[in-house]
N, C-alpha and C. Protein backbone atom coordinates (compact mmCIF):
# COMPACT_ATOMS: atom_id res chain seq x y z
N UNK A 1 2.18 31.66 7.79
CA UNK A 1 3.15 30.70 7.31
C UNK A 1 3.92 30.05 8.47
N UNK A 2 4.25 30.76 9.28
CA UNK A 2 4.93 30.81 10.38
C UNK A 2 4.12 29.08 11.54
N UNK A 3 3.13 29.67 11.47
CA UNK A 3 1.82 28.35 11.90
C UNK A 3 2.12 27.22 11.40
N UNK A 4 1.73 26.97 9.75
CA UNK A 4 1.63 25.66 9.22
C UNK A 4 3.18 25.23 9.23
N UNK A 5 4.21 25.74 9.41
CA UNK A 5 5.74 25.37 9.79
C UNK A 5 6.10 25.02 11.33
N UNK A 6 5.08 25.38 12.26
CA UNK A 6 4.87 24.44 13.45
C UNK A 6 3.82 23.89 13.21
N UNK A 7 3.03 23.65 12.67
CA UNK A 7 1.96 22.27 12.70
C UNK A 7 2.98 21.06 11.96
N UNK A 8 3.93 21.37 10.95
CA UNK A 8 4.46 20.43 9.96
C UNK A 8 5.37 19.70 11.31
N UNK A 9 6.30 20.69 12.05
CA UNK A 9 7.06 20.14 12.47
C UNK A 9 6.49 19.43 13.84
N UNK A 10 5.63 20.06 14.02
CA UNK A 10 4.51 19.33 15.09
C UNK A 10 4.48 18.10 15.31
N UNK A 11 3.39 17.79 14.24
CA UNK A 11 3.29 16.50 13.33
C UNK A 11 4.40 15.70 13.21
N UNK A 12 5.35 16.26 12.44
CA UNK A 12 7.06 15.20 12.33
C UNK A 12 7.04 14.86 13.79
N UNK A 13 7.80 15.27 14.98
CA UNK A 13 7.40 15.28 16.53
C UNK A 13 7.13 14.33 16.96
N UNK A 14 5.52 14.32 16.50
CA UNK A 14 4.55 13.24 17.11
C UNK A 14 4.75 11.81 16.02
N UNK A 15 4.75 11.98 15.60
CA UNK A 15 5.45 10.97 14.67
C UNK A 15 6.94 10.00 15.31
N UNK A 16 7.60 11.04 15.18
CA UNK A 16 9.14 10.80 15.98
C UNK A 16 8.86 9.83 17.42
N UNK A 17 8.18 10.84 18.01
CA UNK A 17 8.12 10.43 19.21
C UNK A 17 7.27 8.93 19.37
N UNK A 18 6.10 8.82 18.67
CA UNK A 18 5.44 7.21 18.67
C UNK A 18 6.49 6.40 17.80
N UNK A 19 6.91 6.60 16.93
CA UNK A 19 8.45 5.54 16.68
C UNK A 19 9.19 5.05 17.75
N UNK A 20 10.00 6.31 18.20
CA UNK A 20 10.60 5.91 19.71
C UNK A 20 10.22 4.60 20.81
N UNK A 21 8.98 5.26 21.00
CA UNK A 21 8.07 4.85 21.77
C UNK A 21 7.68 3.58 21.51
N UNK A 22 7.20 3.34 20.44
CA UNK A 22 6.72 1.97 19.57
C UNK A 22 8.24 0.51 19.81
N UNK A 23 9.27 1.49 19.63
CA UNK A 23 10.55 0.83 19.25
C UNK A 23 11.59 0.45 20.75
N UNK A 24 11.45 1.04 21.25
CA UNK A 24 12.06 1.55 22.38
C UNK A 24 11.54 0.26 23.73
N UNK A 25 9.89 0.90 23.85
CA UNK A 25 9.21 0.15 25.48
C UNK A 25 9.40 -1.45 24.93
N UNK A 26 9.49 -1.59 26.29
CA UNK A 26 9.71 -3.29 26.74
C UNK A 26 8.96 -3.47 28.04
N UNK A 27 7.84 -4.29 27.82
CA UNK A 27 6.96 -4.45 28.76
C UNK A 27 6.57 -6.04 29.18
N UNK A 28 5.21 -6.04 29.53
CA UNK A 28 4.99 -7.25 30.42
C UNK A 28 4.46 -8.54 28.40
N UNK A 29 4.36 -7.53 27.73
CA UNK A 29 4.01 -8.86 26.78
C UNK A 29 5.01 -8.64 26.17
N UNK A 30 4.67 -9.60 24.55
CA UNK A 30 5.28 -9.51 24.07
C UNK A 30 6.12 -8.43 22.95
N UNK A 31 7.18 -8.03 22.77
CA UNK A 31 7.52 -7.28 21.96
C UNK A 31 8.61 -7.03 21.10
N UNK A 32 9.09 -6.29 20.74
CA UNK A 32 10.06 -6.37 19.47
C UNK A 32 11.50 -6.80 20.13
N UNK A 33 11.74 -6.68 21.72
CA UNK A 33 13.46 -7.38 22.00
C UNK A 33 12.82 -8.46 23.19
N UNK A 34 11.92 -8.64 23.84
CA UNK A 34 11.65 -10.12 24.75
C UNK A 34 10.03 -10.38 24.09
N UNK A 35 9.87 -11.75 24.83
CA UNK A 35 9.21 -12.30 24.45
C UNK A 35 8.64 -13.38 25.67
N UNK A 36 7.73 -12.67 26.62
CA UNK A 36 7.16 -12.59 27.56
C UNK A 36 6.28 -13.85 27.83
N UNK A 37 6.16 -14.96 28.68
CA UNK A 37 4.40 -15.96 28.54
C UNK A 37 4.52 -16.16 30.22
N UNK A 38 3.61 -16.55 30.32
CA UNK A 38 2.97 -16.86 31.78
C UNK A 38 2.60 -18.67 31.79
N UNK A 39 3.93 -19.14 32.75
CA UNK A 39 3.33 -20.57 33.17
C UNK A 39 3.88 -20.97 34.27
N UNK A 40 2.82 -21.59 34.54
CA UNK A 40 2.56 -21.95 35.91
C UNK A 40 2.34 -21.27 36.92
N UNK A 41 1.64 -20.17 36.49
CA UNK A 41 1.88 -18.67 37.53
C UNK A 41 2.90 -18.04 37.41
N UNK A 42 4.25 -18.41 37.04
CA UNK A 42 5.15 -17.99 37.12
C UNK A 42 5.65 -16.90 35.77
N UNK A 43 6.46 -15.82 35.25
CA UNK A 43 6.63 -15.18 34.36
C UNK A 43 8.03 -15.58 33.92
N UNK A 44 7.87 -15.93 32.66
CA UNK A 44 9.65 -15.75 32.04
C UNK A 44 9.73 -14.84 30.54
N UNK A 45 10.59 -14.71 30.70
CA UNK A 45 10.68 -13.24 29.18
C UNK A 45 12.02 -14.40 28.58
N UNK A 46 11.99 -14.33 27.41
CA UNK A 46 12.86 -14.34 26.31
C UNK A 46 13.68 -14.02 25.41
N UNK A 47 14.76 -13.79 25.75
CA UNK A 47 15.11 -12.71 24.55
C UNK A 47 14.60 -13.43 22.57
N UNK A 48 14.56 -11.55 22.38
CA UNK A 48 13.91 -11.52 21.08
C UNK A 48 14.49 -12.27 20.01
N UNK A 49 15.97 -12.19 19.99
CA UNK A 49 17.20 -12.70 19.06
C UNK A 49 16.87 -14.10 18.41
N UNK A 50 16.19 -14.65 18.84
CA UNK A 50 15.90 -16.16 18.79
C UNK A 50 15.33 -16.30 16.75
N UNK A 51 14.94 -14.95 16.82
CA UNK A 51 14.55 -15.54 15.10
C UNK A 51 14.46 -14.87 14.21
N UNK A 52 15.19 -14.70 12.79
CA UNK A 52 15.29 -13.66 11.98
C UNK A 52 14.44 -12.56 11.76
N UNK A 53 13.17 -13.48 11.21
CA UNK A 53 12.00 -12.28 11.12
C UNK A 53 12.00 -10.88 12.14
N UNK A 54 12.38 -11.73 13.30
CA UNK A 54 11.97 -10.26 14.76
C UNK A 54 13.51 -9.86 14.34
N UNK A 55 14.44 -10.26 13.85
CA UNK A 55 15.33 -9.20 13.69
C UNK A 55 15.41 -8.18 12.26
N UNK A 56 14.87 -8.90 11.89
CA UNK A 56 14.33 -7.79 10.83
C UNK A 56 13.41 -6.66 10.79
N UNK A 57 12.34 -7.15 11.91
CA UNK A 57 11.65 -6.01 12.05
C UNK A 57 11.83 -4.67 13.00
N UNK A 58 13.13 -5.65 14.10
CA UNK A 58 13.42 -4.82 14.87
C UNK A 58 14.77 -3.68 13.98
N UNK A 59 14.99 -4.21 13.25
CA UNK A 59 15.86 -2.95 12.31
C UNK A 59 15.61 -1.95 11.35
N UNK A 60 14.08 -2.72 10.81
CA UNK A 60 12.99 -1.95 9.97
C UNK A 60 12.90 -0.67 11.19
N UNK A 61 12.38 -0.73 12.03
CA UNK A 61 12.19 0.09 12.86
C UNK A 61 13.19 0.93 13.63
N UNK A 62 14.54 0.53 13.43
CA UNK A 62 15.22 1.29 14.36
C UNK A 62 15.61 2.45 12.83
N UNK A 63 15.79 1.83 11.02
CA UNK A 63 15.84 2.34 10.51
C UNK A 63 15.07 3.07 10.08
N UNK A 64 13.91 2.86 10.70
CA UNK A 64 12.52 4.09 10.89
C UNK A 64 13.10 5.44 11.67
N UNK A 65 13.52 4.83 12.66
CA UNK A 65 13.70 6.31 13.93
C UNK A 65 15.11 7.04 12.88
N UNK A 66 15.86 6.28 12.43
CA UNK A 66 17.16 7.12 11.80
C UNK A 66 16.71 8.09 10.74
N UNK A 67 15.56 6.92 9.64
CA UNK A 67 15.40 8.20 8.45
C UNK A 67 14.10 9.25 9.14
N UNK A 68 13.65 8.99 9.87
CA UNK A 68 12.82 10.28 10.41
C UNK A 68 13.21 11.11 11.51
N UNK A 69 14.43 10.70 11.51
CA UNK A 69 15.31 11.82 12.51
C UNK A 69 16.50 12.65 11.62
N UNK A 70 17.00 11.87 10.59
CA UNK A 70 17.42 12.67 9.67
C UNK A 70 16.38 13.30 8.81
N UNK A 71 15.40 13.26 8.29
CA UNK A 71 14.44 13.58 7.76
C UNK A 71 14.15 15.19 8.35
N UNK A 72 14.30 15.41 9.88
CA UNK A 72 13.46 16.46 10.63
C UNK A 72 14.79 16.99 10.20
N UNK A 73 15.90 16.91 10.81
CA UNK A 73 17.49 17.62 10.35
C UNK A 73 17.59 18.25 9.23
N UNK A 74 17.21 17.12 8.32
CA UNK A 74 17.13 17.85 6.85
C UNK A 74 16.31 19.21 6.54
N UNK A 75 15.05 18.62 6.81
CA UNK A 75 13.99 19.88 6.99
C UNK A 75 14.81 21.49 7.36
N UNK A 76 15.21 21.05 8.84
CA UNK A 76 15.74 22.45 9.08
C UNK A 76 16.88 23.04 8.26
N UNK A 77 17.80 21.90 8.31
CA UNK A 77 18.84 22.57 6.70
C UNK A 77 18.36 23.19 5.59
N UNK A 78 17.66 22.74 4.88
CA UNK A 78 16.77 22.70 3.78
C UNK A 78 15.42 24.40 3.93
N UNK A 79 15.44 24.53 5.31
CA UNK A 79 14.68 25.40 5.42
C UNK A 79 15.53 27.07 5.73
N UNK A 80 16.51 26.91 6.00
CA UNK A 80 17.54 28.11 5.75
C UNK A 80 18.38 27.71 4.33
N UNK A 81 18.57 27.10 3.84
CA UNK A 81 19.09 27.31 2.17
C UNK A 81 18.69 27.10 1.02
N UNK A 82 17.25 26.61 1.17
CA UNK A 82 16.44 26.08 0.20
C UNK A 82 16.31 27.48 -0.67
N UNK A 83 16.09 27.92 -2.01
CA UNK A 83 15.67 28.74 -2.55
C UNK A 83 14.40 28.99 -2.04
N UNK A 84 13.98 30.37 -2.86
CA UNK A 84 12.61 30.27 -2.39
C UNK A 84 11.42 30.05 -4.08
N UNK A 85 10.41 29.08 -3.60
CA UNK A 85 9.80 28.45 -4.24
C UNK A 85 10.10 26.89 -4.62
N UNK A 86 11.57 26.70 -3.45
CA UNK A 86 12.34 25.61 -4.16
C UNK A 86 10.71 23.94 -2.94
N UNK A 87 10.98 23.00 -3.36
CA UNK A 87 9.87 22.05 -2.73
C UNK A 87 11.33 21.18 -1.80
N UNK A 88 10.54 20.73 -0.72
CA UNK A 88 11.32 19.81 0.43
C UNK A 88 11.33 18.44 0.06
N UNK A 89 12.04 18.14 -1.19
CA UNK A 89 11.94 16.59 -1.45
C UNK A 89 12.59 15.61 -0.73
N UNK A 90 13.72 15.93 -0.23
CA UNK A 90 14.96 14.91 0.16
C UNK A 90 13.96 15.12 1.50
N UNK A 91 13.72 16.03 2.05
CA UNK A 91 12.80 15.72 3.36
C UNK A 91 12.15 14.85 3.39
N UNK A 92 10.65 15.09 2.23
CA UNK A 92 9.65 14.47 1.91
C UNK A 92 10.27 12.58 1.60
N UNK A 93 11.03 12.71 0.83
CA UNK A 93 11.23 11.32 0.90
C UNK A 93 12.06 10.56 1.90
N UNK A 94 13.38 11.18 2.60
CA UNK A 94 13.21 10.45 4.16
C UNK A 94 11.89 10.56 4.84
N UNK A 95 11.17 11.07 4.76
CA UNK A 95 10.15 10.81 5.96
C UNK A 95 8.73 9.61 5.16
N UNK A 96 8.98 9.99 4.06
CA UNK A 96 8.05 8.49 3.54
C UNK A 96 9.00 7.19 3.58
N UNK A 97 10.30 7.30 3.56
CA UNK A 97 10.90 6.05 3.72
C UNK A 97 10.78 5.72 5.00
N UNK A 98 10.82 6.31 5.81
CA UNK A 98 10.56 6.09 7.35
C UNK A 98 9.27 5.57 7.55
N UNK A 99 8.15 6.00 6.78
CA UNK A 99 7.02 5.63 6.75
C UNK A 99 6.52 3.87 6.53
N UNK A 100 7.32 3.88 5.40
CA UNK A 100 7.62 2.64 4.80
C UNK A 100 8.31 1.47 5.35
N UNK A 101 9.21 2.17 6.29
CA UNK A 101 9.77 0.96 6.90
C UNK A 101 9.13 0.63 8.48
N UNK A 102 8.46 1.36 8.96
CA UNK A 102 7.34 1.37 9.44
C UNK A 102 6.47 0.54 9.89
N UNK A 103 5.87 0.50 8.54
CA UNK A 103 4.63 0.00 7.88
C UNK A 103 4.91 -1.51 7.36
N UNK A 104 6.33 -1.82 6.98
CA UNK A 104 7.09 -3.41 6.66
C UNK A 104 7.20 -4.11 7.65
N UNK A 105 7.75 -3.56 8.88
CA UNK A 105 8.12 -4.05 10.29
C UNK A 105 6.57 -4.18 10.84
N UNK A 106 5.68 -3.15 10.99
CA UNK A 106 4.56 -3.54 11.53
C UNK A 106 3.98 -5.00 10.58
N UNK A 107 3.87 -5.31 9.24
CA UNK A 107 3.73 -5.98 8.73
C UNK A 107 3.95 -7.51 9.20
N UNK A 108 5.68 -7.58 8.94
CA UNK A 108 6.17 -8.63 9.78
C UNK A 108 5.79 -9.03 10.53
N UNK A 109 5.90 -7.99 11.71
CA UNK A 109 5.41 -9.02 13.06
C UNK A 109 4.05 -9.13 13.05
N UNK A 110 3.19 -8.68 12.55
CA UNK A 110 1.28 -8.98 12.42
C UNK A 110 1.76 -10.61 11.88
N UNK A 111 2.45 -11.07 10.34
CA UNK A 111 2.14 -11.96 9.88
C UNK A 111 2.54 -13.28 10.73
N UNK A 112 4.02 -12.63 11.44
CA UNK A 112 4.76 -13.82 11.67
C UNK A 112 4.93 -14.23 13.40
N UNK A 113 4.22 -13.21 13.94
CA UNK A 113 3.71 -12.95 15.76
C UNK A 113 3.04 -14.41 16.48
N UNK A 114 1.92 -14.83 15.05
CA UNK A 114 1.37 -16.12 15.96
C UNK A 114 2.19 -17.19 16.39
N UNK A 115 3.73 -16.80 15.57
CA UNK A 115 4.52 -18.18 16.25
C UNK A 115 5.41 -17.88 17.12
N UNK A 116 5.07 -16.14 17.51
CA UNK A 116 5.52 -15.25 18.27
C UNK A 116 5.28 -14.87 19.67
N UNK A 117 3.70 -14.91 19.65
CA UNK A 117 3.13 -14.72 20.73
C UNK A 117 2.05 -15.56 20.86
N UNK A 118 2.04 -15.84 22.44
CA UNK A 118 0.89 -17.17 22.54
C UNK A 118 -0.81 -16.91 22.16
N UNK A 119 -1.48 -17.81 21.54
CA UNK A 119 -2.93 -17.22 21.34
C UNK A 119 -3.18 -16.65 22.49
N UNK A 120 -3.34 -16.68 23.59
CA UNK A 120 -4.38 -16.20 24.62
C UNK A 120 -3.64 -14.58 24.55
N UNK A 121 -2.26 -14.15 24.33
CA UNK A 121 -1.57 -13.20 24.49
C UNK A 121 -2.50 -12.23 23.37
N UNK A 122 -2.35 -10.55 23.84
CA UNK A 122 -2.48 -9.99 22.51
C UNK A 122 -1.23 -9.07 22.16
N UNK A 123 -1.47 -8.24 21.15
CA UNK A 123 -0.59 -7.14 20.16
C UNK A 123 -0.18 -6.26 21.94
N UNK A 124 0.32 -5.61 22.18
CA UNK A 124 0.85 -4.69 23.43
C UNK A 124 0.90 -3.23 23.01
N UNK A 125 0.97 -2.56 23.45
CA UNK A 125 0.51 -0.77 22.91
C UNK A 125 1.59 -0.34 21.99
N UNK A 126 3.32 -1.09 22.39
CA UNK A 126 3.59 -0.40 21.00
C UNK A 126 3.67 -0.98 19.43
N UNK A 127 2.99 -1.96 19.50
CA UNK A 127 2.52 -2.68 18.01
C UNK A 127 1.21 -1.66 17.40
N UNK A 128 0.42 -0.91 18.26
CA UNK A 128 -0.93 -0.26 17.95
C UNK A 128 -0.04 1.43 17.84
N UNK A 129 0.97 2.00 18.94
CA UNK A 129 1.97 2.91 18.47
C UNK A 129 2.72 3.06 17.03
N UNK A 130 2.96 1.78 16.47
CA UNK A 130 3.86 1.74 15.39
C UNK A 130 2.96 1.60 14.00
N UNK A 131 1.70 1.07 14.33
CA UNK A 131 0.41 1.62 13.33
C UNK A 131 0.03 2.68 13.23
N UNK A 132 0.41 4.00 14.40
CA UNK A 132 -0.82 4.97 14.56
C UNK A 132 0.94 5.72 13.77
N UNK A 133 1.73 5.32 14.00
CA UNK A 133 2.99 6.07 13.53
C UNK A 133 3.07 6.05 11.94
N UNK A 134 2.81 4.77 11.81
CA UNK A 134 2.50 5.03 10.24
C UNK A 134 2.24 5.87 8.91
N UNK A 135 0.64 6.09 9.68
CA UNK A 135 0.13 7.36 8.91
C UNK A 135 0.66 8.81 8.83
N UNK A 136 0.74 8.86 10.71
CA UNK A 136 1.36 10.08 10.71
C UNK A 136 3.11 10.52 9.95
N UNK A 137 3.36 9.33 9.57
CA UNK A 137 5.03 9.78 9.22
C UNK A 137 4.68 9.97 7.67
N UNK A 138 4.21 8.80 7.36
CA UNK A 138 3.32 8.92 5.81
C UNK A 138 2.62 10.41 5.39
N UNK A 139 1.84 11.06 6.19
CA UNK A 139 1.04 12.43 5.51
C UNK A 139 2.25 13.57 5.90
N UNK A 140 3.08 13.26 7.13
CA UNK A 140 4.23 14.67 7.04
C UNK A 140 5.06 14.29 6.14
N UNK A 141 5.51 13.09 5.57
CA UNK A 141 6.08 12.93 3.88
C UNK A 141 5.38 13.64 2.91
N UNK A 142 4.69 13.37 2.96
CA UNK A 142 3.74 13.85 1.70
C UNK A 142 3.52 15.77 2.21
N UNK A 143 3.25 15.70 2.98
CA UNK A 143 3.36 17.39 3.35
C UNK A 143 4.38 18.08 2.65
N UNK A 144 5.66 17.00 3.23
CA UNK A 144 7.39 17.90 2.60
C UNK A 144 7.04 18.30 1.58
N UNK A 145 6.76 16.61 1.00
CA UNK A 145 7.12 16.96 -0.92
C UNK A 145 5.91 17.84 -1.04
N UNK A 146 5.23 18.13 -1.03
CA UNK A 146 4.38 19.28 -1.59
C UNK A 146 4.33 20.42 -0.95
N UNK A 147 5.26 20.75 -0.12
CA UNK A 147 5.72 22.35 0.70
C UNK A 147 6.41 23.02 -0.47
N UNK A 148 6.33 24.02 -0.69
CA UNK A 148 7.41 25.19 -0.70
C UNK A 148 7.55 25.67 -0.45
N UNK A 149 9.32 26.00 -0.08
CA UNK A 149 9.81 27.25 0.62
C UNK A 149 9.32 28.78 0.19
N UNK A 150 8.44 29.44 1.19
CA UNK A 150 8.71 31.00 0.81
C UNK A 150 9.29 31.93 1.57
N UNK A 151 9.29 33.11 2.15
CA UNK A 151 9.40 34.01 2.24
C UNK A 151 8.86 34.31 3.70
C-alpha cells in the first residue's frame, strides 16, 4: 500500500512539476508572457499582455499550478483524517480541475497562436510540457477519486 501511495504522489509531482515548467520558462520563442520574432537578423521579444486570449490562458494555467498544488495539500490532509474506507474526492476533483484548466489554456493558445506566432515559428517545449501535463494531472484525478483510504 505503502508503494502505490508513492507512485500516486509520484505521479501528482511529475505532473506539478511539468505545469511549473510549462508555465513558468520563457525562452527564445514564443510563449505564454513574450512573444519572440527574428527580423532583420536582429531579435525582439514582446511582451505577452498585448491580448486577452494570452491572458486568459496565461491564468488558466497559473490556476492550474494553484488547484494542483492545493490538490497535493489536500491529499496529505485527507490522508491522516480521512476515515478508513472513506474515497479522496475533494483531491480527485482539484486535480481534474487542474487538469481541465490545463487542457482550456493549451486549447487557447493552439487555436488562437497563428496570430500569435509567426508561420515559420513553431509551438516551444513548454506548449508540448503543458500537453504531456494534461494527461498526467487528468489520470492522478481520476486515481484520487477512486482511492480509498485504508489501513
Amino acid at each position: 500500500m505503502l508503494l502505490l501511495l508513492l507512485a500516486i504522489v509520484l505521479l501528482h509531482i511529475i505532473a506539478l512539476v511539468l505545469l511549473f515548467v510549462s508555465t513558468i520558462v520563457s525562452h527564445r520563442d514564443s510563449d505564454l508572457w513574450s512573444n519572440c520574432t527574428t527580423i532583420n537578423g536582429g531579435y525582439r521579444c514582446d511582451p505577452a499582455s498585448s491580448g486577452e486570449w494570452i491572458q486568459a490562458v496565461q491564468a488558466l494555467m497559473i490556476l492550474s499550478i494553484i488547484f494542483s498544488c492545493l490538490s497535493l495539500f489536500l491529499f496529505f490532509c485527507q490522508l491522516f483524517t480521512l476515515q478508513k474506507g472513506g474515497r479522496f474526492f475533494v483531491t480527485g476533483t482539484f486535480q481534474i480541475l487542474a487538469s481541465l484548466f490545463v487542457m482550456s489554456g493549451a486549447i487557447i493558445y493552439t487555436v488562437m497562436s497563428p496570430d500569435w506566432v509567426p508561420e515559420k515559428d513553431v509551438f516551444g517545449y513548454s506548449y508540448i510540457l503543458a500537453w504531456v501535463a494534461f494527461p498526467l494531472a487528468l489520470i492522478s484525478g481520476l486515481i484520487y477519486v477512486i482511492l480509498r483510504k485504508r489501513e
